[in-house]
Protein backbone atom coordinates (compact mmCIF):
# COMPACT_ATOMS: atom_id res chain seq x y z
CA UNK A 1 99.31 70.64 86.32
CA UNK A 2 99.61 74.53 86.75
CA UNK A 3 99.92 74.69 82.77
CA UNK A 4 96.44 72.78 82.33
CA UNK A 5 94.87 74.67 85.45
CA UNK A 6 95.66 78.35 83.92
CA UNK A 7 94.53 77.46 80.47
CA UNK A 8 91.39 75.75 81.82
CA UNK A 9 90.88 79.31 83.63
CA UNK A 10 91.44 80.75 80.33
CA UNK A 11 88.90 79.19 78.43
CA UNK A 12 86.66 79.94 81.23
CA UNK A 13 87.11 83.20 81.25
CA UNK A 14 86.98 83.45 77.26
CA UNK A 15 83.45 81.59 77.35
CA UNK A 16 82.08 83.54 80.08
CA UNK A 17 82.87 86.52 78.15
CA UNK A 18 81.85 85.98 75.19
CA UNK A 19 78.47 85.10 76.47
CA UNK A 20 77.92 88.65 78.68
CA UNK A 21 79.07 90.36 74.88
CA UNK A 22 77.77 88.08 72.67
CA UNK A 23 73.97 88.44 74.99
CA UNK A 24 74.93 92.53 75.22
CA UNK A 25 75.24 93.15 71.12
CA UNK A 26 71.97 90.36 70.63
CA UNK A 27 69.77 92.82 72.56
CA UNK A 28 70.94 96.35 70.57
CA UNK A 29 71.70 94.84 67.51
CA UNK A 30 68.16 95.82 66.16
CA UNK A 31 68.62 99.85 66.58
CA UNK A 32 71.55 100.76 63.91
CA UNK A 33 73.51 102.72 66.45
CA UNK A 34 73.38 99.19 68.94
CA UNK A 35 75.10 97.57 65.61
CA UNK A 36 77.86 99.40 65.52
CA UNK A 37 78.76 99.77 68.91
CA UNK A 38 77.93 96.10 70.21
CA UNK A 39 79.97 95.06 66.69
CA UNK A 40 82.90 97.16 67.50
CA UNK A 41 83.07 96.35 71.23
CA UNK A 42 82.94 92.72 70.42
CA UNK A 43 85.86 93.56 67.69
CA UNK A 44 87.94 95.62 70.35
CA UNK A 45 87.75 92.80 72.75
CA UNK A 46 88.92 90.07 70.16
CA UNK A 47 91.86 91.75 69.13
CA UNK A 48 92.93 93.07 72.92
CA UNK A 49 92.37 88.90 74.16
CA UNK A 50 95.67 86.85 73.82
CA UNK A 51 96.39 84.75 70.97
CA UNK A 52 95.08 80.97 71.95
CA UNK A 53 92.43 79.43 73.96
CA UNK A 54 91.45 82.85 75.63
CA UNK A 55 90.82 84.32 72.01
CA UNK A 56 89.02 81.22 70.42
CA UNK A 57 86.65 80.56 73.39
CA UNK A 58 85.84 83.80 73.72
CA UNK A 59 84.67 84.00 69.77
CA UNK A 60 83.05 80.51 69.76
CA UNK A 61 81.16 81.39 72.63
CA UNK A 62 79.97 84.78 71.01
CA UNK A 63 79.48 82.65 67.50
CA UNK A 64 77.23 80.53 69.53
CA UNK A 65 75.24 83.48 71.41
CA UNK A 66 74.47 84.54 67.80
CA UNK A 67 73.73 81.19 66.52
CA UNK A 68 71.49 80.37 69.10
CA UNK A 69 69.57 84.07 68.98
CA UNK A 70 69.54 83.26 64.84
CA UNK A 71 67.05 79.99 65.60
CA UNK A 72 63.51 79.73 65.60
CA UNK A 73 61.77 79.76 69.33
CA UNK A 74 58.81 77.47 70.13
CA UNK A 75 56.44 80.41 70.21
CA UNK A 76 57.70 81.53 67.16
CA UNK A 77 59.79 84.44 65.60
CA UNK A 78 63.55 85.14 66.04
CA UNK A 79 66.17 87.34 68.79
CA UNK A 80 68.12 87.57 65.27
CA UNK A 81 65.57 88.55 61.98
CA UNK A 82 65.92 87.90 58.39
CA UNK A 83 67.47 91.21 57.62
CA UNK A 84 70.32 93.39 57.04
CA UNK A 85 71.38 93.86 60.64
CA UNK A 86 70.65 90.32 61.25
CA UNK A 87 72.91 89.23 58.32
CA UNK A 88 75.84 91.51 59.76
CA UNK A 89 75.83 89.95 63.17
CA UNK A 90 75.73 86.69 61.82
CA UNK A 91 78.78 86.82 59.30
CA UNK A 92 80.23 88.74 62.11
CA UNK A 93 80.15 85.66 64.35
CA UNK A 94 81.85 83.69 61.59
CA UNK A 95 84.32 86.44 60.94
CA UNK A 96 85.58 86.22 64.59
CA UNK A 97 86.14 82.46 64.82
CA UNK A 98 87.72 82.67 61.94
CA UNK A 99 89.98 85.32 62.60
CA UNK A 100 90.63 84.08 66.72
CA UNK A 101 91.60 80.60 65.06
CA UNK A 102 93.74 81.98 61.97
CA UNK A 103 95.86 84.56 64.88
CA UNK A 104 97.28 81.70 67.01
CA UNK A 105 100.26 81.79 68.12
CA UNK A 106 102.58 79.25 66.74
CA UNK A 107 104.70 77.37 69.24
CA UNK A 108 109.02 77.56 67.89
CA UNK A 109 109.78 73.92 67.50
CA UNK A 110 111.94 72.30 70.09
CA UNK A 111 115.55 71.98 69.12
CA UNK A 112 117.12 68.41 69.38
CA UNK A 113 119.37 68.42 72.02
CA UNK A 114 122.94 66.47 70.77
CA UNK A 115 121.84 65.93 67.27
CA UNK A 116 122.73 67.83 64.15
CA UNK A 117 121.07 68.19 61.15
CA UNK A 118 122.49 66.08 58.03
């Protein structure tokens, strides 16, 4: 029950991060120097998060920040435009699930107690 309780924290913790960075770069990603820094930060914090459900919830919920900021609004116009800086932060996003799902940790397989191999 512990095991399910701390990883449930952990994907808490991932999401709500993700969101506070993921909202963070949205809002300076238009000014070049906002780019960089809200690209590298979110970077920095992928590759200090452990390998597993703290990494991967914490990119899918940046990935969806982005994704959501990238649709139309019912008034009209964008958080994420049609352009160059737009196009960054948006293969970024896809960039950092892919590399928080291709960096988990694989789990040693558990040896058979009494049995050899043939």
């Amino acid at each position: 029950m512990r095991l399910l309780a701390g990883g449930l924290a952990r994907c808490g913790a991932g999401l709500l991060l993700g969101l506070v960075i993921g909202v963070a770069t949205v809002a300076v990603h238009p000014w070049w120097w906002g780019l960089l820094i809200g690209v590298a930060a979110s970077s920095a914090t992928l590759v200090v998060l452990a390998r597993g459900a703290l990494r991967i919830s914490y990119a899918v919920a940046w990935a969806i920040v982005v994704a959501l900021a990238a649709t139309p609004r019912p008034t009209g116009g964008y958080a994420i435009a049609g352009n160059l800086d737009g196009y960054v932060l948006i293969t970024w996003a896809v960039l950092m699930v892919i590399v928080a799902t291709a960096t988990v940790q694989k789990r040693a397989p558990a040896e058979d107690s009494g049995r050899r191999g043939a």
